[in-house]
N, C-alpha and C. Protein backbone atom coordinates (compact mmCIF):
# COMPACT_ATOMS: atom_id res chain seq x y z
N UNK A 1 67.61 161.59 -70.55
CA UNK A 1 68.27 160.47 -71.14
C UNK A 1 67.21 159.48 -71.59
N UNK A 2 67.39 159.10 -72.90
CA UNK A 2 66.22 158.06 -73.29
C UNK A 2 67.11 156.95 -73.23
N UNK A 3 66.19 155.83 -72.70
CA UNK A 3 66.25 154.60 -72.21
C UNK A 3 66.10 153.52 -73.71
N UNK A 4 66.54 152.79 -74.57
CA UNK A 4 66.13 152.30 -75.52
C UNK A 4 65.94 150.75 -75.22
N UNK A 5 64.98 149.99 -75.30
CA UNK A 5 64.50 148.86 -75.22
C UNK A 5 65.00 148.22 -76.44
N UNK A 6 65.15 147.03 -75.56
CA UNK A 6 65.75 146.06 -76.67
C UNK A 6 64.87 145.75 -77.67
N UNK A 7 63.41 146.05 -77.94
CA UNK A 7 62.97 145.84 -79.20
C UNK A 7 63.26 147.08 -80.21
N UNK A 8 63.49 147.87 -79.60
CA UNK A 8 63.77 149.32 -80.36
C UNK A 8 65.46 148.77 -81.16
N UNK A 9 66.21 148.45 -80.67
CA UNK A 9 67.45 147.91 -81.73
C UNK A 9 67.26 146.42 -83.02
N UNK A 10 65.84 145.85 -82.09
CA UNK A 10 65.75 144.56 -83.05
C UNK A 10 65.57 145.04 -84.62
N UNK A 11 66.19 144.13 -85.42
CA UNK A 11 65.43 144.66 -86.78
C UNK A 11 64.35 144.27 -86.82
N UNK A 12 63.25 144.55 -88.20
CA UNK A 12 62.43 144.31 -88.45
C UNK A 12 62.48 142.34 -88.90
N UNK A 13 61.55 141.70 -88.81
CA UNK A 13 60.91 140.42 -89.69
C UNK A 13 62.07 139.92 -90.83
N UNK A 14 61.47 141.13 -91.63
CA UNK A 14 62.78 140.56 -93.19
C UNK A 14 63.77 140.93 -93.13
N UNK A 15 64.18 142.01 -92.18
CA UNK A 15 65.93 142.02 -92.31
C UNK A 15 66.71 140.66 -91.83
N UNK A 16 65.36 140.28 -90.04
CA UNK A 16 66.36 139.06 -89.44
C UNK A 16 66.23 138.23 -90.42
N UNK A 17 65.43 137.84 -91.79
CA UNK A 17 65.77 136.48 -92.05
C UNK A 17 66.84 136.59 -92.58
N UNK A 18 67.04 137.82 -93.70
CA UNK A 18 68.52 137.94 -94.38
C UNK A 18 69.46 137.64 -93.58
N UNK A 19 69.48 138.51 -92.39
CA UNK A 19 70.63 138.31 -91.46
C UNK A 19 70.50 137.08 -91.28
N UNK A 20 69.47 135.68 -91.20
CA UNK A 20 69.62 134.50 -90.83
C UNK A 20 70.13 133.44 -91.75
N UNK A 21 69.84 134.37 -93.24
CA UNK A 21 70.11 133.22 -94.63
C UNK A 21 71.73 133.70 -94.70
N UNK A 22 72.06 134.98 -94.19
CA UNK A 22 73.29 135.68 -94.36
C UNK A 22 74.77 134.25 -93.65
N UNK A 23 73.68 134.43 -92.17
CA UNK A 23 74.29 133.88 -91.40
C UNK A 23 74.74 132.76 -92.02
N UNK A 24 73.44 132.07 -92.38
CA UNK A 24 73.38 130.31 -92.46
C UNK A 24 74.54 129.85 -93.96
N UNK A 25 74.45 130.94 -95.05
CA UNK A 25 75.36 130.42 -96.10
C UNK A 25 76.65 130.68 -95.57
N UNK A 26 76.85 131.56 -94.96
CA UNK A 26 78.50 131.90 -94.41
C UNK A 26 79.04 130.52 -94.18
N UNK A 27 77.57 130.21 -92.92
CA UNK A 27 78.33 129.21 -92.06
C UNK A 27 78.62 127.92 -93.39
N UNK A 28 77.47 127.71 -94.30
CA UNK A 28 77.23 126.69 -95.33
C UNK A 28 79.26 126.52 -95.78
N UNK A 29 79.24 128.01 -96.46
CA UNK A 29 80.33 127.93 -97.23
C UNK A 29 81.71 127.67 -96.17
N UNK A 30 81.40 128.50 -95.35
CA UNK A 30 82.92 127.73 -94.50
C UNK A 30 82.93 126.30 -94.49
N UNK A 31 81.80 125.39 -93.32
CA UNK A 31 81.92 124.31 -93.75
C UNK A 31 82.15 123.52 -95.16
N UNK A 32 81.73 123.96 -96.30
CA UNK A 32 82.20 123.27 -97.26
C UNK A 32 83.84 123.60 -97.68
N UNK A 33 84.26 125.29 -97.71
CA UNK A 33 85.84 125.00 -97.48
C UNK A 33 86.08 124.07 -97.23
N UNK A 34 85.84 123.78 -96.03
CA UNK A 34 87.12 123.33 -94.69
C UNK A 34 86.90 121.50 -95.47
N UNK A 35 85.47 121.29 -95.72
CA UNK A 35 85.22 120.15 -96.24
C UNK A 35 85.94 119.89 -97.39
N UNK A 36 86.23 120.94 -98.38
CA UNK A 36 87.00 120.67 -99.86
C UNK A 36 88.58 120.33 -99.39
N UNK A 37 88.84 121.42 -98.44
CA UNK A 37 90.51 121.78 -97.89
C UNK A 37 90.87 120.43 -97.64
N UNK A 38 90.29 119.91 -96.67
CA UNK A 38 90.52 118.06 -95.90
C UNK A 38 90.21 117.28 -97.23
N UNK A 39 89.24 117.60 -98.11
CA UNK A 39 89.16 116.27 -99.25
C UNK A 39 90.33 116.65 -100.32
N UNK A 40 90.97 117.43 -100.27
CA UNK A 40 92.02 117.61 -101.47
C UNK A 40 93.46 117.21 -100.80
N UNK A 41 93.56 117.69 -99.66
CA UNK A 41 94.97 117.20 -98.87
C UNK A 41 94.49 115.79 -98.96
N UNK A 42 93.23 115.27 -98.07
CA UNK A 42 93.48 113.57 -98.42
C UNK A 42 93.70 113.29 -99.84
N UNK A 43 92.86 113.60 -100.73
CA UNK A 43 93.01 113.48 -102.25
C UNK A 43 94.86 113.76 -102.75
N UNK A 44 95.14 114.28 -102.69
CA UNK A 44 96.84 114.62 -102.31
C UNK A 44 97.76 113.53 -101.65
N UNK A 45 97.12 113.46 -100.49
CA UNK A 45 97.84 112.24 -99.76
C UNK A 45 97.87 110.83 -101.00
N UNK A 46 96.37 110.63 -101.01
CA UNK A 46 96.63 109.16 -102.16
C UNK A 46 97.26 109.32 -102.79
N UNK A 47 96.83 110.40 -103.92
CA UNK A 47 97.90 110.63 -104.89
C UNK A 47 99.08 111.00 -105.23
N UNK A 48 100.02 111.16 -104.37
CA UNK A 48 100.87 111.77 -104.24
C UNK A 48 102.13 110.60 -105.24
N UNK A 49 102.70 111.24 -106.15
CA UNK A 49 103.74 110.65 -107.03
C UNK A 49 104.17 109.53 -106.10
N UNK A 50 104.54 108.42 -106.89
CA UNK A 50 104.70 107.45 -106.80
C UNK A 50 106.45 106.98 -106.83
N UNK A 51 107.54 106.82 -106.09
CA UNK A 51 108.94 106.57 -106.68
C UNK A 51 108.83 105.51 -105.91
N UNK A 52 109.88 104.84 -107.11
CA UNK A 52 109.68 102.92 -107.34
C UNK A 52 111.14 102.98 -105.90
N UNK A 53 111.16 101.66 -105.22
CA UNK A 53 112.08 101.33 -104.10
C UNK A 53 113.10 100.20 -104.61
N UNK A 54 114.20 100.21 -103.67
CA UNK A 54 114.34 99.01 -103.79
C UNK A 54 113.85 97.61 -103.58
N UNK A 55 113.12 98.10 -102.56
CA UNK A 55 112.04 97.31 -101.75
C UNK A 55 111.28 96.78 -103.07
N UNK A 56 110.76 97.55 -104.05
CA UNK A 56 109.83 97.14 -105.18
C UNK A 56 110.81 96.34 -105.89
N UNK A 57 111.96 96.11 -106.05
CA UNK A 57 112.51 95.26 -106.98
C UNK A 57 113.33 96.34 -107.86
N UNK A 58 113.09 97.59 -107.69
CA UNK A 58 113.95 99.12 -108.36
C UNK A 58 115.35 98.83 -108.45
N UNK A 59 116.62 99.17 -109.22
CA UNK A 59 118.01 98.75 -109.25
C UNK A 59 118.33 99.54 -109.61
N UNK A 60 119.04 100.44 -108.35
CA UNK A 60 119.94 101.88 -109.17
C UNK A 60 120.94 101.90 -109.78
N UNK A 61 121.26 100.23 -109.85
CA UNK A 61 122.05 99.98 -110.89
C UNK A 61 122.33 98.74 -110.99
N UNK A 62 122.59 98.25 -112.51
CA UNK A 62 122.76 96.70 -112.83
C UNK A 62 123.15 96.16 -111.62
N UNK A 63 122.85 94.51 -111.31
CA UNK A 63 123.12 93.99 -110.47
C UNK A 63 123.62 92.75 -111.18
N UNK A 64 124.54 91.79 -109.81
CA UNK A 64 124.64 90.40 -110.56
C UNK A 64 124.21 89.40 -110.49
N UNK A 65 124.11 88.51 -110.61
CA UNK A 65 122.61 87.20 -109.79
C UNK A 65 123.37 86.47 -108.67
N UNK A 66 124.38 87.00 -108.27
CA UNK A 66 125.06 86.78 -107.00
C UNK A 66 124.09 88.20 -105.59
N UNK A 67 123.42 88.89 -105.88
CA UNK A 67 123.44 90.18 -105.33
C UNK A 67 121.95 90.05 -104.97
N UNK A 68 121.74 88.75 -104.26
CA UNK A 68 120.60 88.14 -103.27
C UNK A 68 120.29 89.15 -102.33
N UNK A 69 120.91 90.37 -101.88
CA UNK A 69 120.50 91.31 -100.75
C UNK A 69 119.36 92.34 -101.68
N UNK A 70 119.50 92.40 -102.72
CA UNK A 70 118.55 93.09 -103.64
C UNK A 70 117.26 92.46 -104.05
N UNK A 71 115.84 92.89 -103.07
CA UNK A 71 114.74 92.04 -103.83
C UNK A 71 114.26 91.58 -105.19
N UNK A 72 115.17 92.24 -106.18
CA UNK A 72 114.95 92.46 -107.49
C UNK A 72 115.58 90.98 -108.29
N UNK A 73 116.80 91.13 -107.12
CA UNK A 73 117.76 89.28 -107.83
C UNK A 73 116.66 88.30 -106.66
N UNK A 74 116.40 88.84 -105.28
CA UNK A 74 116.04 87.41 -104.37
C UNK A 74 114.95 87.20 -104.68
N UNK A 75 114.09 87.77 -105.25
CA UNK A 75 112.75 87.14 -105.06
C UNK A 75 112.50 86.38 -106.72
N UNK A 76 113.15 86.61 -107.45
CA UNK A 76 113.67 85.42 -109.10
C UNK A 76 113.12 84.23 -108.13
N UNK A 77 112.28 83.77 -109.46
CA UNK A 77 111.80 82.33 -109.30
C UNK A 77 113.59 81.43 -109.22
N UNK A 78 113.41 80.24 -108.54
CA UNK A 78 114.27 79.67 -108.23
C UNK A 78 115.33 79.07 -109.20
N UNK A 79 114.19 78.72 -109.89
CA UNK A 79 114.91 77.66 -111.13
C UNK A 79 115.43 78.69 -112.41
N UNK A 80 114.52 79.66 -112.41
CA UNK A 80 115.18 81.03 -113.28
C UNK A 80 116.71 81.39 -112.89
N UNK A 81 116.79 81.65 -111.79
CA UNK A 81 117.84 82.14 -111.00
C UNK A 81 118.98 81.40 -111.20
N UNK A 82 118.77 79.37 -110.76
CA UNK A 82 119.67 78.86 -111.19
C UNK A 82 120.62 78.59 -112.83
N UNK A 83 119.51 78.25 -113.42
CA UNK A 83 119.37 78.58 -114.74
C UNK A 83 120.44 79.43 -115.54
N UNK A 84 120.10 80.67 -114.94
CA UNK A 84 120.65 81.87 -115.07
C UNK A 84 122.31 81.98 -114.39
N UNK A 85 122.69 81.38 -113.39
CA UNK A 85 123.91 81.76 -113.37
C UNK A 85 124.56 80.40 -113.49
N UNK A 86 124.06 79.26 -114.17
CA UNK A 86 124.23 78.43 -114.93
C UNK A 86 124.74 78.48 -116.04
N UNK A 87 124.07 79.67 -117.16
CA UNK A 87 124.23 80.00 -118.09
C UNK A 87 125.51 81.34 -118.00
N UNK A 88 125.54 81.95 -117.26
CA UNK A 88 126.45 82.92 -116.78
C UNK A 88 128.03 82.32 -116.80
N UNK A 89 127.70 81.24 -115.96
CA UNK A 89 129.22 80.69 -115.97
C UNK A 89 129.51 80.37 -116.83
N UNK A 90 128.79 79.79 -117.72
CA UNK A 90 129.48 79.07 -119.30
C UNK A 90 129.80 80.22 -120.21
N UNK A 91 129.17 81.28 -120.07
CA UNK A 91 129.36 82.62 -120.84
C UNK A 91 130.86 83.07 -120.22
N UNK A 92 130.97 83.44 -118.98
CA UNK A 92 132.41 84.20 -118.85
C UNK A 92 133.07 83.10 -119.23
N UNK A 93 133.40 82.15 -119.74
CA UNK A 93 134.24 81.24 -120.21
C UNK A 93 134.25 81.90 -121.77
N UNK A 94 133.45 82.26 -122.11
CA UNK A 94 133.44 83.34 -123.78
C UNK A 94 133.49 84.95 -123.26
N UNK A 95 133.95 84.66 -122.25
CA UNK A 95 134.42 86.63 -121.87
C UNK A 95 133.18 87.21 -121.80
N UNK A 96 131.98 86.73 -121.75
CA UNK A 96 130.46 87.38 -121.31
C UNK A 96 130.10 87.45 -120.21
N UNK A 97 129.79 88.79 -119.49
CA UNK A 97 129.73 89.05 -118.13
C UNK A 97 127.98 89.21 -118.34
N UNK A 98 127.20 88.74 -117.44
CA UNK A 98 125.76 89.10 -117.27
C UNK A 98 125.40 89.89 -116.37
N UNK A 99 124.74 91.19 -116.63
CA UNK A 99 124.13 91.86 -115.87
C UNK A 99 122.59 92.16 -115.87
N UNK A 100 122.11 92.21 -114.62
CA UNK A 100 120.68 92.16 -114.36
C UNK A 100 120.31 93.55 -114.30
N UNK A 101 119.49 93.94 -115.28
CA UNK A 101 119.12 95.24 -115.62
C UNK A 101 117.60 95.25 -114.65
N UNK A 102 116.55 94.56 -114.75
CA UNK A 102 115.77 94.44 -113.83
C UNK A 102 115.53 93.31 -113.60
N UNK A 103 114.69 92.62 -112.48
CA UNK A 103 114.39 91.18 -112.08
C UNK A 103 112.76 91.63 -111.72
N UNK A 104 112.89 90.28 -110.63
CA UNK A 104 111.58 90.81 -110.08
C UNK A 104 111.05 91.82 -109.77
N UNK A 105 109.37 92.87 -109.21
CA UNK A 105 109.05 94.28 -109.50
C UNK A 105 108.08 93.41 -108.96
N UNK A 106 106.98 94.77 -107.92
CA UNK A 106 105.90 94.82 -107.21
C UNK A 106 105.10 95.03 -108.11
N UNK A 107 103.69 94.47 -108.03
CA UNK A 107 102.45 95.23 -109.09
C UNK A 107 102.90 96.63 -109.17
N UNK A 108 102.91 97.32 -107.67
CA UNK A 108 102.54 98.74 -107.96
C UNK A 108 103.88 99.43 -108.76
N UNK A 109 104.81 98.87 -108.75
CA UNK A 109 106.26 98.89 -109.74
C UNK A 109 106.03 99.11 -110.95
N UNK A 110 105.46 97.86 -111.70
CA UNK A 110 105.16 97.29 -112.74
C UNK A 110 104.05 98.28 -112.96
N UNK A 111 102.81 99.20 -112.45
CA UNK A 111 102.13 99.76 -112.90
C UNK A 111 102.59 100.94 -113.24
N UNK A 112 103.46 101.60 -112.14
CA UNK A 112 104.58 103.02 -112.25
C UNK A 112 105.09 102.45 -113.16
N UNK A 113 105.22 101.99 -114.14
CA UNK A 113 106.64 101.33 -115.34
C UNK A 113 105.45 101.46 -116.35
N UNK A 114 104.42 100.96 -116.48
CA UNK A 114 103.36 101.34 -117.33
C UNK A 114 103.11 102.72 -117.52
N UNK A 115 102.45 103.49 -116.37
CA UNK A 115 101.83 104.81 -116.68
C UNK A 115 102.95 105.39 -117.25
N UNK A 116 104.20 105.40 -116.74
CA UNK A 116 105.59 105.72 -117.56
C UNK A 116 105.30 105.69 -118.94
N UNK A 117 104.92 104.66 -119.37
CA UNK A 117 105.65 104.36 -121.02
C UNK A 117 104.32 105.05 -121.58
N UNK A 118 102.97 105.19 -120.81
CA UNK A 118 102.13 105.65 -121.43
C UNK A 118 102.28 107.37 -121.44
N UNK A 119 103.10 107.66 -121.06
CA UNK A 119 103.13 109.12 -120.98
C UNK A 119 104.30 109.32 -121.67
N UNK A 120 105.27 108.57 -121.58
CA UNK A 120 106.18 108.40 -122.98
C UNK A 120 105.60 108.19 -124.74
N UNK A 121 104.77 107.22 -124.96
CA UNK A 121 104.90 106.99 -126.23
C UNK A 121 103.25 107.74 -126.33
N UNK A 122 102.50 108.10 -125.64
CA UNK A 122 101.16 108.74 -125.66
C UNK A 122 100.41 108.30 -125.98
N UNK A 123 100.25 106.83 -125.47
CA UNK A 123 98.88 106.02 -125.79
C UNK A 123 99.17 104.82 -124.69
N UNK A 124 98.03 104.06 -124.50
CA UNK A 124 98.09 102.88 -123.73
C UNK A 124 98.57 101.85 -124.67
N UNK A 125 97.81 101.82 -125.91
CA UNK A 125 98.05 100.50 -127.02
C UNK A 125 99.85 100.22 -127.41
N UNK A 126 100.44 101.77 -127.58
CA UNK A 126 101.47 101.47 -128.08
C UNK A 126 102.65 101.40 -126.21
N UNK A 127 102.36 101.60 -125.72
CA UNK A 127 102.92 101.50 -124.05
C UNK A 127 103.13 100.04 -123.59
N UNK A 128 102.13 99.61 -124.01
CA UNK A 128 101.63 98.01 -123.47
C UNK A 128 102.48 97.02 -124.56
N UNK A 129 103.00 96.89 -125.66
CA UNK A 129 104.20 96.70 -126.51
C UNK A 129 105.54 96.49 -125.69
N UNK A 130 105.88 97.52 -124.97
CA UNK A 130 106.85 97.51 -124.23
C UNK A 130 106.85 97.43 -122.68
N UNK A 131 105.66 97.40 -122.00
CA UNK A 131 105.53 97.53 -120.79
C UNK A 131 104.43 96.69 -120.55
N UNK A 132 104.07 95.53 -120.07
CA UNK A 132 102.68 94.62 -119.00
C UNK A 132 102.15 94.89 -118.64
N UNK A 133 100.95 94.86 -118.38
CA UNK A 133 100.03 95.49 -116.91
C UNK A 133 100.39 94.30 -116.18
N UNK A 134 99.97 94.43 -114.81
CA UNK A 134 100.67 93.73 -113.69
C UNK A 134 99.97 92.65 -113.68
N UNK A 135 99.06 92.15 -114.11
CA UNK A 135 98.28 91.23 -113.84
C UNK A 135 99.33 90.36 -115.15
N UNK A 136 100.01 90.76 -116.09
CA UNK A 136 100.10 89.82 -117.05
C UNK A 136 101.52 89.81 -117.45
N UNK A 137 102.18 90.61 -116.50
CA UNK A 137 103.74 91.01 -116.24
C UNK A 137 104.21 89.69 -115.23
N UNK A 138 105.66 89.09 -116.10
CA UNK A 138 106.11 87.87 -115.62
C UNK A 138 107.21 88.45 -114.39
N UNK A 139 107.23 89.60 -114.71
CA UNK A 139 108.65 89.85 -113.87
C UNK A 139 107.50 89.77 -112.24
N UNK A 140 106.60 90.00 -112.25
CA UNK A 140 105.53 90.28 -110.81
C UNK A 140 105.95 89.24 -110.05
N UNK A 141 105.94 88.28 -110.93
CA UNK A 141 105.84 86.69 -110.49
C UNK A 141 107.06 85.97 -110.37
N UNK A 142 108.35 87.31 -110.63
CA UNK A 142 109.92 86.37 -110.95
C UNK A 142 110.11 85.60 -111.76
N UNK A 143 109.50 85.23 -113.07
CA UNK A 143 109.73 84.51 -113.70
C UNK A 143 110.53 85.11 -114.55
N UNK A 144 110.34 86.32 -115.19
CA UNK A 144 111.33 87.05 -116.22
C UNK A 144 112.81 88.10 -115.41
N UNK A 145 113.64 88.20 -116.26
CA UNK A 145 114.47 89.25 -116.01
C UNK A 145 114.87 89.59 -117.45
N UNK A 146 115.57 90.71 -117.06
CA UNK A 146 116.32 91.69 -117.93
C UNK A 146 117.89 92.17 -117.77
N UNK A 147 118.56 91.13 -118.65
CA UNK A 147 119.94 91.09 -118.66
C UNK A 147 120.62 92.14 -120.00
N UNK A 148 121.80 92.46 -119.52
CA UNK A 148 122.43 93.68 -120.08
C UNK A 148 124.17 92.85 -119.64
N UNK A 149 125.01 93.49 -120.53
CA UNK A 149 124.91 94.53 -121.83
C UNK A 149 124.67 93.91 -122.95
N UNK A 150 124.87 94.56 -123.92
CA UNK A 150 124.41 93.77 -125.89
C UNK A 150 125.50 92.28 -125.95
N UNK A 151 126.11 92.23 -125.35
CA UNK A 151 127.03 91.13 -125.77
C UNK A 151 126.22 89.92 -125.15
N UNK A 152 125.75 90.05 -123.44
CA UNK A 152 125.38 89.45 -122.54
C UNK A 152 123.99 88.95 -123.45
N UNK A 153 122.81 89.82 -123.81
CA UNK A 153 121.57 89.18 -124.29
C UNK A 153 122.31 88.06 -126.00
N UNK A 154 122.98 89.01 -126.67
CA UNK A 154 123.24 88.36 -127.60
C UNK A 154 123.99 86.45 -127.44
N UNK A 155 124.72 86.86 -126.37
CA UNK A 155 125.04 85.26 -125.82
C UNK A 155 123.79 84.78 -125.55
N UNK A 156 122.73 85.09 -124.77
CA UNK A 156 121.69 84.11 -124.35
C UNK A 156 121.26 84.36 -125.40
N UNK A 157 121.11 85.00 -126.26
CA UNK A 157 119.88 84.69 -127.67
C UNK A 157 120.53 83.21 -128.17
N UNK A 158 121.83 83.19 -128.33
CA UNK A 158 122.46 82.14 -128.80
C UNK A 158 122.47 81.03 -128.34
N UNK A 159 122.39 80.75 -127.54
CA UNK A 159 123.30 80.01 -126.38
C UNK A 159 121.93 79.48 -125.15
N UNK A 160 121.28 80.60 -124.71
CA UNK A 160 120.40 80.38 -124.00
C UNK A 160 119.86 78.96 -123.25
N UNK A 161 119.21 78.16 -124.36
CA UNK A 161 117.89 77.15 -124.74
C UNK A 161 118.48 76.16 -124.28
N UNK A 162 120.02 75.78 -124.05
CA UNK A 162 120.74 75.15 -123.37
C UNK A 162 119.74 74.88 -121.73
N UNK A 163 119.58 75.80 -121.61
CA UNK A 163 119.17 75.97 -119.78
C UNK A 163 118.30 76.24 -119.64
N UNK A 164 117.49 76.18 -121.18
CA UNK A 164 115.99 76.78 -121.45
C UNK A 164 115.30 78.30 -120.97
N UNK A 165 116.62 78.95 -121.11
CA UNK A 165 116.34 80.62 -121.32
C UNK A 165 115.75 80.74 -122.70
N UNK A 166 114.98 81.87 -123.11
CA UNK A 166 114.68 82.07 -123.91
C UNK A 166 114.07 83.75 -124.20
N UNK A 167 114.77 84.43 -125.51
CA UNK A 167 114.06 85.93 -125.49
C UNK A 167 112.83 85.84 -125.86
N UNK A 168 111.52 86.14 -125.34
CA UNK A 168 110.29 86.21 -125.54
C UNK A 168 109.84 87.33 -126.39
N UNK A 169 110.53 88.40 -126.37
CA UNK A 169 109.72 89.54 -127.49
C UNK A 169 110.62 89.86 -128.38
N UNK A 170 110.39 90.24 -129.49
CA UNK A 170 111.04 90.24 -130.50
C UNK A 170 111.59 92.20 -130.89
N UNK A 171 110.77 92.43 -129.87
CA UNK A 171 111.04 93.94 -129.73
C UNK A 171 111.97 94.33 -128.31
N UNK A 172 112.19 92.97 -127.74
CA UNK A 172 112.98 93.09 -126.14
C UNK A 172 114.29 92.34 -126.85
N UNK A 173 115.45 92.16 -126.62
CA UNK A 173 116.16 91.20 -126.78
C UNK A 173 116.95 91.33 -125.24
N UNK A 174 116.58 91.84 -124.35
CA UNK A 174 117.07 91.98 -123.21
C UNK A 174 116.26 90.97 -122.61
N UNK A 175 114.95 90.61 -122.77
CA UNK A 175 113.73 90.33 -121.41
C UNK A 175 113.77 88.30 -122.17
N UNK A 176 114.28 87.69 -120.74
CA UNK A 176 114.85 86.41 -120.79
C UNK A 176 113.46 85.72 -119.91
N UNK A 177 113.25 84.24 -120.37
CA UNK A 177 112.39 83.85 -119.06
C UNK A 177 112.65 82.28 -119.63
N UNK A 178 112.11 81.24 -118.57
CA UNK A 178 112.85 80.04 -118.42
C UNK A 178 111.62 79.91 -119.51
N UNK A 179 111.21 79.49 -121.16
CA UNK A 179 110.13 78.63 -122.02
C UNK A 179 110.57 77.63 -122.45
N UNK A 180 111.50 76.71 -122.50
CA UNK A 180 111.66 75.56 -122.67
C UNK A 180 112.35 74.53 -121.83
N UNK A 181 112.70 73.76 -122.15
CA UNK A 181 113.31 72.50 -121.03
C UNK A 181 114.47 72.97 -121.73
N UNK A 182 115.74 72.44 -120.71
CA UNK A 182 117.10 72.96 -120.89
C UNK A 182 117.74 71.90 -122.28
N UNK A 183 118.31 72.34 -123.23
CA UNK A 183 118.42 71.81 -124.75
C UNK A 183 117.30 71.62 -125.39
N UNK A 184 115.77 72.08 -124.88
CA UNK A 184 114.94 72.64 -125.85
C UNK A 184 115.03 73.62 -127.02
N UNK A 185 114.00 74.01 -127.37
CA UNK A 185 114.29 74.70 -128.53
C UNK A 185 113.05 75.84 -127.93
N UNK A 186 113.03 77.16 -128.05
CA UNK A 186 112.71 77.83 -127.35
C UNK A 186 111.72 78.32 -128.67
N UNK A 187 110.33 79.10 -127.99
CA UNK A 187 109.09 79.21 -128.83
C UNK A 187 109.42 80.54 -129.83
N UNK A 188 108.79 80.31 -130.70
CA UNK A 188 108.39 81.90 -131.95
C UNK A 188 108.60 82.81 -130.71
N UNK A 189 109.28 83.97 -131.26
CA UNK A 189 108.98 85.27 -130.46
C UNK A 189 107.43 85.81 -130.66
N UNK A 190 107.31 86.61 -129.78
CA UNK A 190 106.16 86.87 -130.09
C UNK A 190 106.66 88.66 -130.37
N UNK A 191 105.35 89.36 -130.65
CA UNK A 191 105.90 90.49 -131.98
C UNK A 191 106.35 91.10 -130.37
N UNK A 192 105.46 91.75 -129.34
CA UNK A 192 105.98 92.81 -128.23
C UNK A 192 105.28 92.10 -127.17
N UNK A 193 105.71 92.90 -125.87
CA UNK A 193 104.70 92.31 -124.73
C UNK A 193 103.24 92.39 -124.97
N UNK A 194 102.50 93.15 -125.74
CA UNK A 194 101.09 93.26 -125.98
C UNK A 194 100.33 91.84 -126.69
N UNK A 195 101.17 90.89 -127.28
CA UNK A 195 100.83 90.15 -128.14
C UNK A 195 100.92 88.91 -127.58
C-alpha cells in the first residue's frame, strides 16, 4: 500500500495561483452580485411609482368648500376659502353650484402632476403651460383652486372680482385665485402657467 504525502496531492506553484485568482474573482463577483442585488431593490424602493393621497390634497372626486375633512378644501388659504363660498352663495341664487375639482396639493403632488403632463404632451416646455413646478405652483401654498363644472368657472369668470376671485390663465378657465381686492378689477390673463 503506498502511503501518499500531502505534498504529493499539492498542485504545483502556477496551478495554486489560478486556483487562488479562480478563487478570489468568484468570491469578487459574488460579492458584487449581492452588492448590485441590495443596490437595485434599494434603488426600487426609492423609486418605486408614486400614487397621489388624499393626504396630498388628491380628490377622488369633486368636492364642496363645505368638505373641510378633505386636505385638499382644509388646508385653502383662509381668505380664498371664504371668498369662495362667498361667491358660491351668490351663485346658487343664479342656479350655480361650485365644485372643487382640486385645491390645495403637496410639492411631491404637484411634481407627480408635472412628470404626468410631461409624459403626456412629451416635453417639459409644453407640460409646464399646464402644470407648475412646485416651487412656483399656487395650489402648494393654497392659494389657488380649481372649480368645475363649465357653468360654475363661467359664473366666476363673470362675477368673480366681486370677492376678488380671478381666472389667472387664459388656457385654465377652471384655475381661480384671490388677485384683486373684492370689486377690483382682476389682472390680464396671463397666456398659461409657464408665463
Amino acid at each position: 500500500m503506498t502511503v501518499l504525502r500531502a505534498s504529493a496531492v499539492r498542485p504545483s506553484p502556477p496551478a495554486r495561483r489560478i486556483a487562488f485568482v479562480a478563487i478570489g474573482v468568484a468570491v469578487a463577483i459574488a460579492l458584487a452580485v449581492g452588492l448590485c442585488g441590495v443596490l437595485f431593490l434599494r434603488a426600487g424602493a426609492l423609486a418605486a411609482p408614486y400614487t397621489p393621497r388624499v393626504e396630498d390634497g388628491y380628490l377622488t372626486a369633486p368636492a364642496t368648500l363645505d368638505d373641510t375633512d378633505l386636505p385638499a378644501i382644509a388646508n385653502l388659504d383662509a381668505a380664498l376659502l371664504g371668498a369662495l363660498r362667498d361667491a358660491a352663495a351668490a351663485a346658487s341664487s343664479d342656479g350655480v353650484s361650485f365644485e372643487v375639482t382640486s385645491g390645495w396639493r403637496t410639492a411631491r403632488y404637484q411634481q407627480w402632476l408635472l412628470e404626468d403632463a410631461v409624459e403626456d404632451y412629451g416635453s417639459v416646455e409644453v407640460a409646464r403651460q399646464f402644470v407648475a413646478a412646485p416651487d412656483r405652483s399656487h395650489h402648494v401654498t393654497g392659494h389657488a383652486v380649481d372649480i368645475g363644472p363649465l357653468d360654475a368657472q363661467s359664473w366666476l369668470i363673470a362675477h368673480g372680482a366681486a370677492w376678488g376671485l380671478c381666472q389667472i390663465y387664459a388656457n385654465e378657465r377652471w384655475h381661480f385665485e384671490l388677485a384683486t381686492d373684492p370689486g377690483g378689477t382682476c389682472p390680464a390673463l396671463r397666456e398659461n402657467a409657464a408665463g
